[in-house]
C-alpha atoms as a PDB file:
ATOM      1  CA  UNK A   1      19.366 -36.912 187.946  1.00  0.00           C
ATOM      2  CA  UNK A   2      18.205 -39.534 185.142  1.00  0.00           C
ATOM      3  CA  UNK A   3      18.166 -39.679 182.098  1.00  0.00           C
ATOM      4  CA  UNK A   4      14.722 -41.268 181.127  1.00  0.00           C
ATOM      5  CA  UNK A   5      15.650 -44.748 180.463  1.00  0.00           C
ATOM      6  CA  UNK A   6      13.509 -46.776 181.875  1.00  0.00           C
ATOM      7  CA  UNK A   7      15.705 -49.823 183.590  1.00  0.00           C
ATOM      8  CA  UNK A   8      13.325 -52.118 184.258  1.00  0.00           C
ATOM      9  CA  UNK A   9       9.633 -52.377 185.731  1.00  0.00           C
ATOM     10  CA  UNK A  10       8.461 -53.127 189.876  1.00  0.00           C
ATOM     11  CA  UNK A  11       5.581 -54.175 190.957  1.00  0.00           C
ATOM     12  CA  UNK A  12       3.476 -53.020 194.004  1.00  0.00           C
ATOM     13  CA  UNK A  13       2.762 -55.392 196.807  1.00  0.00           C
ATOM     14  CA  UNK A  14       1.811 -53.308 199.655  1.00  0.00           C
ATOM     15  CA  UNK A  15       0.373 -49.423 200.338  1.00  0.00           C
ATOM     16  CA  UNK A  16       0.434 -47.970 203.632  1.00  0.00           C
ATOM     17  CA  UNK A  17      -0.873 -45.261 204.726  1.00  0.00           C
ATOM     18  CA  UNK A  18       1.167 -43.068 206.980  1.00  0.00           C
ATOM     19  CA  UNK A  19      -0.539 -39.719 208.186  1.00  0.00           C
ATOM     20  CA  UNK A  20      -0.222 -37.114 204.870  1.00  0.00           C
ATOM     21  CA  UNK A  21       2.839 -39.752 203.631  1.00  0.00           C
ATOM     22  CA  UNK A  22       2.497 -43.178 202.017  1.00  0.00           C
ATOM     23  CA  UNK A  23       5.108 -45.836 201.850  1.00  0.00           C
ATOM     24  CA  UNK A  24       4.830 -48.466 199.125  1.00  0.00           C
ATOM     25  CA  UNK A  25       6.667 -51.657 199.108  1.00  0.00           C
ATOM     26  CA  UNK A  26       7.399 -52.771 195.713  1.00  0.00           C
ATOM     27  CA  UNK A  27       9.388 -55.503 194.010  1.00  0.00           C
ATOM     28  CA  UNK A  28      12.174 -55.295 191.232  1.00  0.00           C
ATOM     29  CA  UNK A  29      14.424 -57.536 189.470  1.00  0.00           C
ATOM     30  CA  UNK A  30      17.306 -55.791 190.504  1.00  0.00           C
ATOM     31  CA  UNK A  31      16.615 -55.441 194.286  1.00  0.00           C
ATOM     32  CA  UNK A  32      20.205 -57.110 194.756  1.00  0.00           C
ATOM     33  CA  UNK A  33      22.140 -54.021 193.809  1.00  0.00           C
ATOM     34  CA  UNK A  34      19.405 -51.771 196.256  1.00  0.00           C
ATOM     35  CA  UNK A  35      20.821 -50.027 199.221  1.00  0.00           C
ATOM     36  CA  UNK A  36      19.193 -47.951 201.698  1.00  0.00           C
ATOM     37  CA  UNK A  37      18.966 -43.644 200.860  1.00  0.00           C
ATOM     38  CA  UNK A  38      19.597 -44.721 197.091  1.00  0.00           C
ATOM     39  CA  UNK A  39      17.117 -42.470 194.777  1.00  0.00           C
ATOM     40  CA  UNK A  40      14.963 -43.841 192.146  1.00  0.00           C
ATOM     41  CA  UNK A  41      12.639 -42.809 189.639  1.00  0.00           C
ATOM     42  CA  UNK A  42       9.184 -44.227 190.015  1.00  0.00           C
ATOM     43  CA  UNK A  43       7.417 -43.437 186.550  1.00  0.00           C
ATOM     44  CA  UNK A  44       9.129 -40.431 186.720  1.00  0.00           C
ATOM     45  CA  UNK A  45       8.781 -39.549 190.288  1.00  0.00           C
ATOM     46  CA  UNK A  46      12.535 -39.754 192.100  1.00  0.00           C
ATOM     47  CA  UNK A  47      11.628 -41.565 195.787  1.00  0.00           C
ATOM     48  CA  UNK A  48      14.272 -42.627 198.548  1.00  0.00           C
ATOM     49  CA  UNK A  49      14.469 -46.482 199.527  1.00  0.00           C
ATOM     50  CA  UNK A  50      14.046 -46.288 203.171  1.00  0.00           C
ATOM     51  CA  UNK A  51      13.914 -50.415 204.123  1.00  0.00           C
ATOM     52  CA  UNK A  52      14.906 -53.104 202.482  1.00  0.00           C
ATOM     53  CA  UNK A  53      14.778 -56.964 202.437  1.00  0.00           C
ATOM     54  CA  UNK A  54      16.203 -59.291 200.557  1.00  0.00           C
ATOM     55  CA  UNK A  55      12.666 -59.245 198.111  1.00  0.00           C
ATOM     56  CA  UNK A  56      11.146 -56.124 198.463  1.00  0.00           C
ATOM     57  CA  UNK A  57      12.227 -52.485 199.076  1.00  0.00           C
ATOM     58  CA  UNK A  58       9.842 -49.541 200.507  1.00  0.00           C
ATOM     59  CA  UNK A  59       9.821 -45.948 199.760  1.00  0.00           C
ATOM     60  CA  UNK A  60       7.909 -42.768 200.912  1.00  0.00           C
ATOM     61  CA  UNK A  61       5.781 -40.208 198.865  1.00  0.00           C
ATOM     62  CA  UNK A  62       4.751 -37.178 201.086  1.00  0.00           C
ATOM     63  CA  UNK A  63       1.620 -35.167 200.267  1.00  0.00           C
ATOM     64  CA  UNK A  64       2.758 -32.607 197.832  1.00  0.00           C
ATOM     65  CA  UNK A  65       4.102 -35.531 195.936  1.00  0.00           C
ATOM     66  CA  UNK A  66       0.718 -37.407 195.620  1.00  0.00           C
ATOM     67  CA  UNK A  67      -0.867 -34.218 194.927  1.00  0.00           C
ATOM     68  CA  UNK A  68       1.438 -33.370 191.700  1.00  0.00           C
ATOM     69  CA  UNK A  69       1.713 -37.036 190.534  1.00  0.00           C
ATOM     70  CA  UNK A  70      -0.235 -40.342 189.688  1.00  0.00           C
ATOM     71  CA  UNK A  71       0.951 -42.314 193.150  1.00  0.00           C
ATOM     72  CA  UNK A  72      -2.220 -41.684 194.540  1.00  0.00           C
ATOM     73  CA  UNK A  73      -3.620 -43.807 192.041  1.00  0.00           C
ATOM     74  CA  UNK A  74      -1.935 -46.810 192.876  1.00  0.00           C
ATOM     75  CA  UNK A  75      -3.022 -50.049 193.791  1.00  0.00           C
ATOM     76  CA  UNK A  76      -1.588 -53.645 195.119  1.00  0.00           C
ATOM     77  CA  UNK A  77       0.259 -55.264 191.612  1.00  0.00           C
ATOM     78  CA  UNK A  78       0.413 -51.640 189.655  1.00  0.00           C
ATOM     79  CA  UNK A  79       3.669 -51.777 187.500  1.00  0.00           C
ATOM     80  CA  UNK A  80       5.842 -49.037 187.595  1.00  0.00           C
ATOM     81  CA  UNK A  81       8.448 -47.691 185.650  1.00  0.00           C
ATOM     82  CA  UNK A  82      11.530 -47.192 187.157  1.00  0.00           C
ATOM     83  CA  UNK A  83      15.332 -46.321 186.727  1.00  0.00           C
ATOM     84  CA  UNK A  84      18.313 -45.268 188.956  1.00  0.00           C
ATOM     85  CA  UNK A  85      20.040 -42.403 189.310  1.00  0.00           C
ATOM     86  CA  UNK A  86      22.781 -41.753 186.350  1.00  0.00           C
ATOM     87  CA  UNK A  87      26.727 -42.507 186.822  1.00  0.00           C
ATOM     88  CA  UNK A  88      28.144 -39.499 186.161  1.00  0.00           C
ATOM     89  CA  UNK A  89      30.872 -42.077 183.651  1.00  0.00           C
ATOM     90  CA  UNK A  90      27.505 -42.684 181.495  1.00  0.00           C
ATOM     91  CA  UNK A  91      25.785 -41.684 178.639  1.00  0.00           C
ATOM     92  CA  UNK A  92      22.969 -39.370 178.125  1.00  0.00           C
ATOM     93  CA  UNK A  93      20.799 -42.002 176.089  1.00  0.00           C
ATOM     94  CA  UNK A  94      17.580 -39.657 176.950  1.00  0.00           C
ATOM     95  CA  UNK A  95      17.097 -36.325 177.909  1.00  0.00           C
ATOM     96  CA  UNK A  96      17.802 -34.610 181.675  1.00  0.00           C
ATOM     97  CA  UNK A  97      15.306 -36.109 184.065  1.00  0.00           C
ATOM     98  CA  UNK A  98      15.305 -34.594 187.370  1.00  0.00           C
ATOM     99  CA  UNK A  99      12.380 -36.841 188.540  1.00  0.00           C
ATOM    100  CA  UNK A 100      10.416 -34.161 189.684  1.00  0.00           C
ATOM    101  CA  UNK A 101       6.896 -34.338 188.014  1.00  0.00           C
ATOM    102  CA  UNK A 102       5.140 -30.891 187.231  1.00  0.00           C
ATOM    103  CA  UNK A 103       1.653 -32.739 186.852  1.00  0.00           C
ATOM    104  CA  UNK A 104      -0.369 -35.233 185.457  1.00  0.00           C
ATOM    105  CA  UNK A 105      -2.206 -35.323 181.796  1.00  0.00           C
ATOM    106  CA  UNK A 106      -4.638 -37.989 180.878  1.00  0.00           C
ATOM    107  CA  UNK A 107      -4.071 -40.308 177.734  1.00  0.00           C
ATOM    108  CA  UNK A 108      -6.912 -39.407 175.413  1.00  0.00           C
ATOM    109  CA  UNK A 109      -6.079 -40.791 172.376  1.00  0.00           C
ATOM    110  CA  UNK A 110      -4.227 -44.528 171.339  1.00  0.00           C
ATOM    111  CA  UNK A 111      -3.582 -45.604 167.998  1.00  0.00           C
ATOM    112  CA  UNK A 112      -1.677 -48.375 166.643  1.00  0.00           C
ATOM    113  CA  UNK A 113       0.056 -47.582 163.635  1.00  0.00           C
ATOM    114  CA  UNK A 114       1.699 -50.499 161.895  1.00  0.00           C
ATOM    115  CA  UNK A 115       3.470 -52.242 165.198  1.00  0.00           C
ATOM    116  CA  UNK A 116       4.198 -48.550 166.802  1.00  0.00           C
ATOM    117  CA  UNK A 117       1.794 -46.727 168.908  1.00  0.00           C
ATOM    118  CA  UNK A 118       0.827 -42.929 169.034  1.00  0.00           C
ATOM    119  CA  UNK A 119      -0.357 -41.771 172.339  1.00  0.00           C
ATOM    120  CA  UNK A 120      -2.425 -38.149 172.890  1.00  0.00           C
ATOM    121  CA  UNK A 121      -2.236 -36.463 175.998  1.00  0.00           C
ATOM    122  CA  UNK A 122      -3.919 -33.349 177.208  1.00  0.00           C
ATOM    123  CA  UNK A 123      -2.222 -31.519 180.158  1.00  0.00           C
ATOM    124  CA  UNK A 124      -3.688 -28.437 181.990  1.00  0.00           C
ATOM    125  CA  UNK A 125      -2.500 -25.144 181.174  1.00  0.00           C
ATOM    126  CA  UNK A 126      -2.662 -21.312 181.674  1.00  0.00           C
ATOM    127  CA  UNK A 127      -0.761 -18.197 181.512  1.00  0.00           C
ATOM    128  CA  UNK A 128       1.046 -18.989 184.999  1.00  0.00           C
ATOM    129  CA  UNK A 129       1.916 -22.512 184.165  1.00  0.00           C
ATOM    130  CA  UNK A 130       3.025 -21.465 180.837  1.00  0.00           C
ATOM    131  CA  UNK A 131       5.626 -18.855 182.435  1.00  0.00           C
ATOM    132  CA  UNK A 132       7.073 -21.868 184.878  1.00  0.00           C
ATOM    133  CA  UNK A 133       8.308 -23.701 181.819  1.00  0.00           C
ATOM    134  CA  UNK A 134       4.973 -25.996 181.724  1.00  0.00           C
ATOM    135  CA  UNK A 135       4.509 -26.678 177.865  1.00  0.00           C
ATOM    136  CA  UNK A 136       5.677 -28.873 174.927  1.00  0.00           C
ATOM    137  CA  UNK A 137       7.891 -27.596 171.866  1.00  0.00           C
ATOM    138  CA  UNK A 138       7.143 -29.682 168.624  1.00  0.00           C
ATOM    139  CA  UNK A 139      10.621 -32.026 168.413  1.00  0.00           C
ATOM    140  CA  UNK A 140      11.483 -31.293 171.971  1.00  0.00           C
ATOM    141  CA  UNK A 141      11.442 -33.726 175.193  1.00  0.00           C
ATOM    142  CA  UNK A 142       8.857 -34.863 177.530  1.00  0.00           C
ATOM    143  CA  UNK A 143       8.993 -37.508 180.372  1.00  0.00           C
ATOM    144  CA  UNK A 144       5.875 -39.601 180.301  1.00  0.00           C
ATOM    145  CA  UNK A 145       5.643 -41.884 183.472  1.00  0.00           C
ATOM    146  CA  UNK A 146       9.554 -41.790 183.404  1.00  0.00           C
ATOM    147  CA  UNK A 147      10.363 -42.403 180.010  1.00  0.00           C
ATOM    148  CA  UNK A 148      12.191 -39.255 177.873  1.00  0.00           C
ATOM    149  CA  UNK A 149      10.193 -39.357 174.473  1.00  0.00           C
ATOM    150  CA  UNK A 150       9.976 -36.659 171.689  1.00  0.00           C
ATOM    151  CA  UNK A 151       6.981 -34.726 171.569  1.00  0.00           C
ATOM    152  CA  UNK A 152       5.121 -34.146 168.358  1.00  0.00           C
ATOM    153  CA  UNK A 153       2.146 -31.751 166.962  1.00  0.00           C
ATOM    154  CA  UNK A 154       1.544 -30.262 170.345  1.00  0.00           C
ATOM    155  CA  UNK A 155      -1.272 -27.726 170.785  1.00  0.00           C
ATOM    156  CA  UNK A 156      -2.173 -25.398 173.342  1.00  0.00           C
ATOM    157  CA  UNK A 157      -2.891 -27.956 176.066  1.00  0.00           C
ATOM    158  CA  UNK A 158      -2.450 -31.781 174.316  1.00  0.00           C
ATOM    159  CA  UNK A 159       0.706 -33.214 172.535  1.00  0.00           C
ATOM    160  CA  UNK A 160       1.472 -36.514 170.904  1.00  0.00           C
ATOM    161  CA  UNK A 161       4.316 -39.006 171.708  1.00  0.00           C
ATOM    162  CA  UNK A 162       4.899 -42.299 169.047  1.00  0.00           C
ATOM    163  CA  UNK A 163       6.262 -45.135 171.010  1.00  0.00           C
ATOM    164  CA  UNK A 164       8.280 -48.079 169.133  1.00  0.00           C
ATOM    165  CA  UNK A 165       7.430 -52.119 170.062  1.00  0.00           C
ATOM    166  CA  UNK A 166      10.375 -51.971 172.631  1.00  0.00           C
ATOM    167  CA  UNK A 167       9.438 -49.331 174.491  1.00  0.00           C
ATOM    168  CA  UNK A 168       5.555 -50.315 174.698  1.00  0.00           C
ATOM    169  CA  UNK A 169       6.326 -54.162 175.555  1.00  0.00           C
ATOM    170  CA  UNK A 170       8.894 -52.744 178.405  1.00  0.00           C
ATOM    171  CA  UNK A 171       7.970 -50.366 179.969  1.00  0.00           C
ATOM    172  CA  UNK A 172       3.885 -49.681 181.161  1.00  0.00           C
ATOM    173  CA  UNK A 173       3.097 -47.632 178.108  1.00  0.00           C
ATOM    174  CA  UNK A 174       1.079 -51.577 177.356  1.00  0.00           C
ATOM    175  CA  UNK A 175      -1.296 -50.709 180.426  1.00  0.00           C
ATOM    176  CA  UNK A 176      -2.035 -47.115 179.105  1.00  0.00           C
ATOM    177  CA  UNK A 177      -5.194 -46.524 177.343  1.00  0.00           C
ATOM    178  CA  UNK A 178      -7.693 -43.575 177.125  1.00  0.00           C
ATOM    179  CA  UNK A 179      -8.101 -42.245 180.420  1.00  0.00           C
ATOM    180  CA  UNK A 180      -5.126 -43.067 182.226  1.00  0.00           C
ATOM    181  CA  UNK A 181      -3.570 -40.608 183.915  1.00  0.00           C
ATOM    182  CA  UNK A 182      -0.294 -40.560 183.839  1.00  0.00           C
ATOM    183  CA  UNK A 183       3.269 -38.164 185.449  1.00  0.00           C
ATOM    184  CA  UNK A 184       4.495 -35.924 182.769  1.00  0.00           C
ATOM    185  CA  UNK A 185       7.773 -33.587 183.570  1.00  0.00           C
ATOM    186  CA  UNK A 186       8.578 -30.820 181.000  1.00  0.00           C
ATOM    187  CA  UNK A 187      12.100 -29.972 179.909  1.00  0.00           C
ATOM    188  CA  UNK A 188      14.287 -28.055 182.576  1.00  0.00           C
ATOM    189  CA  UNK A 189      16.055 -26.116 179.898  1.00  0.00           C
ATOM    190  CA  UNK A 190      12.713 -24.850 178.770  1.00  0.00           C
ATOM    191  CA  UNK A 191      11.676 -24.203 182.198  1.00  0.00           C
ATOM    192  CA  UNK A 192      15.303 -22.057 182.568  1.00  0.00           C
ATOM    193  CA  UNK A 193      14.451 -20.343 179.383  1.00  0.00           C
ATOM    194  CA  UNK A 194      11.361 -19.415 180.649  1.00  0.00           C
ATOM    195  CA  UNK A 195      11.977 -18.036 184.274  1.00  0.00           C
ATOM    196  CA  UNK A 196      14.998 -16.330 182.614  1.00  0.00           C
ATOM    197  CA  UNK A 197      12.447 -14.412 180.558  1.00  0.00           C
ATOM    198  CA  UNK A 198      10.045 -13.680 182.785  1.00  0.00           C
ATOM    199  CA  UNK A 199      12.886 -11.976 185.647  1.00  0.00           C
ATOM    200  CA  UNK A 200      14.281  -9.972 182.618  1.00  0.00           C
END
C-alpha cells in the first residue's frame, strides 16, 4: 500500500522487451536503501525490483499492466514518479494508494494560475466502469501518475486537479501538457461503496 507521496523521481535508462513482459532499468537517488522483491510505485503503478546493482535497479510490467497503464509509453530518460511501500509506524500524508491503476486519461487542459497549475483530464467512462468504482466525487481523491490529489468540478467523464509549485517542480506533473497520457487510480473506498451496491 502507499499513500501517494511521491518520494522522489527515477529515470529510465534501458527497456527490454521480454515476450508479453517488459523489464525497465531505471535509476533513483535512493537505490542504496533498494533490495531485491521490495514493491514500488512507478507513477502509480506498484512493480517488484527483480535485479539490482549498485546504480540501477530493474523491474517487470506484464501485459495486462501495459495494457491498463502509461508504461507502454515509455522511453530511454522518461522520469517517473515513484514512492515505496508505507511503514505501517507512518502517517497517512495522502490518501490509500494500492498502486493498481484502473486506466489512463489524457491531460487536456493546463493553466497556470498565479504560480499553481490546474490540470483537466478526461477519463473514459460508461455504465460498467461506473459500477466498478471508476469515477471522481467533487472534494474526493484521485492518484494521478502516483501522486494522491483532490479532485475538483468533475463531470461525467473529465475532472480537474490544482497542483501547488512543490508538487509541479518535484514530481513529473512539469513534463505534463495537453495530450499526455497519464495512470489515474480512483478511490478504493468508492470502489467498495460501489460493488457493495451493486451485490445488494
Amino acid at each position: 500500500m502507499f499513500s501517494g507521496i511521491v518520494e522522489s523521481t527515477a529515470r529510465v535508462v534501458s527497456i527490454q522487451k521480454d515476450q508479453e513482459n517488459i523489464h525497465f532499468t531505471l535509476e533513483c537517488d535512493f537505490i542504496q536503501e533498494l533490495k531485491i522483491d521490495q514493491s514500488i510505485a512507478h507513477n502509480g503503478v506498484c512493480l517488484t525490483v527483480v535485479h539490482l546493482t549498485d546504480k540501477q535497479y530493474v523491474v517487470t510490467a506484464m501485459n495486462e499492466t501495459l495494457e491498463r497503464s502509461n508504461l507502454a509509453t515509455w522511453t530511454i530518460g522518461t522520469e517517473v514518479n515513484v514512492e515505496r511501500s508505507m511503514m505501517m509506524n507512518g502517517r497517512l500524508d495522502g490518501h490509500i494508494v494500492q498502486g493498481h491503476v484502473d486506466q489512463v486519461a489524457i491531460c487536456i487542459g493546463k493553466e497556470n494560475e498565479d504560480g499553481s497549475y490546474r490540470f483537466t483530464f478526461q477519463y473514459e467512462t460508461n455504465k460498467e466502469m461506473a459500477q466498478r468504482g471508476y469515477f471522481c466525487v467533487d472534494k474526493g481523491s484521485v492518484t494521478i501518475n502516483g501522486v494522491s490529489l483532490t479532485v475538483c468540478n468533475p463531470t461525467q467523464n473529465t475532472f480537474q486537479v490544482c497542483i501547488i509549485p512543490y508538487t509541479y517542480d518535484n514530481t513529473n506533473f512539469h513534463s505534463i501538457e495537453v495530450g499526455t497520457k497519464v495512470n489515474i487510480e480512483f478511490d478504493i473506498i468508492g470502489k467498495y461503496i460501489a460493488r457493495m451496491q451493486q451485490l445488494s
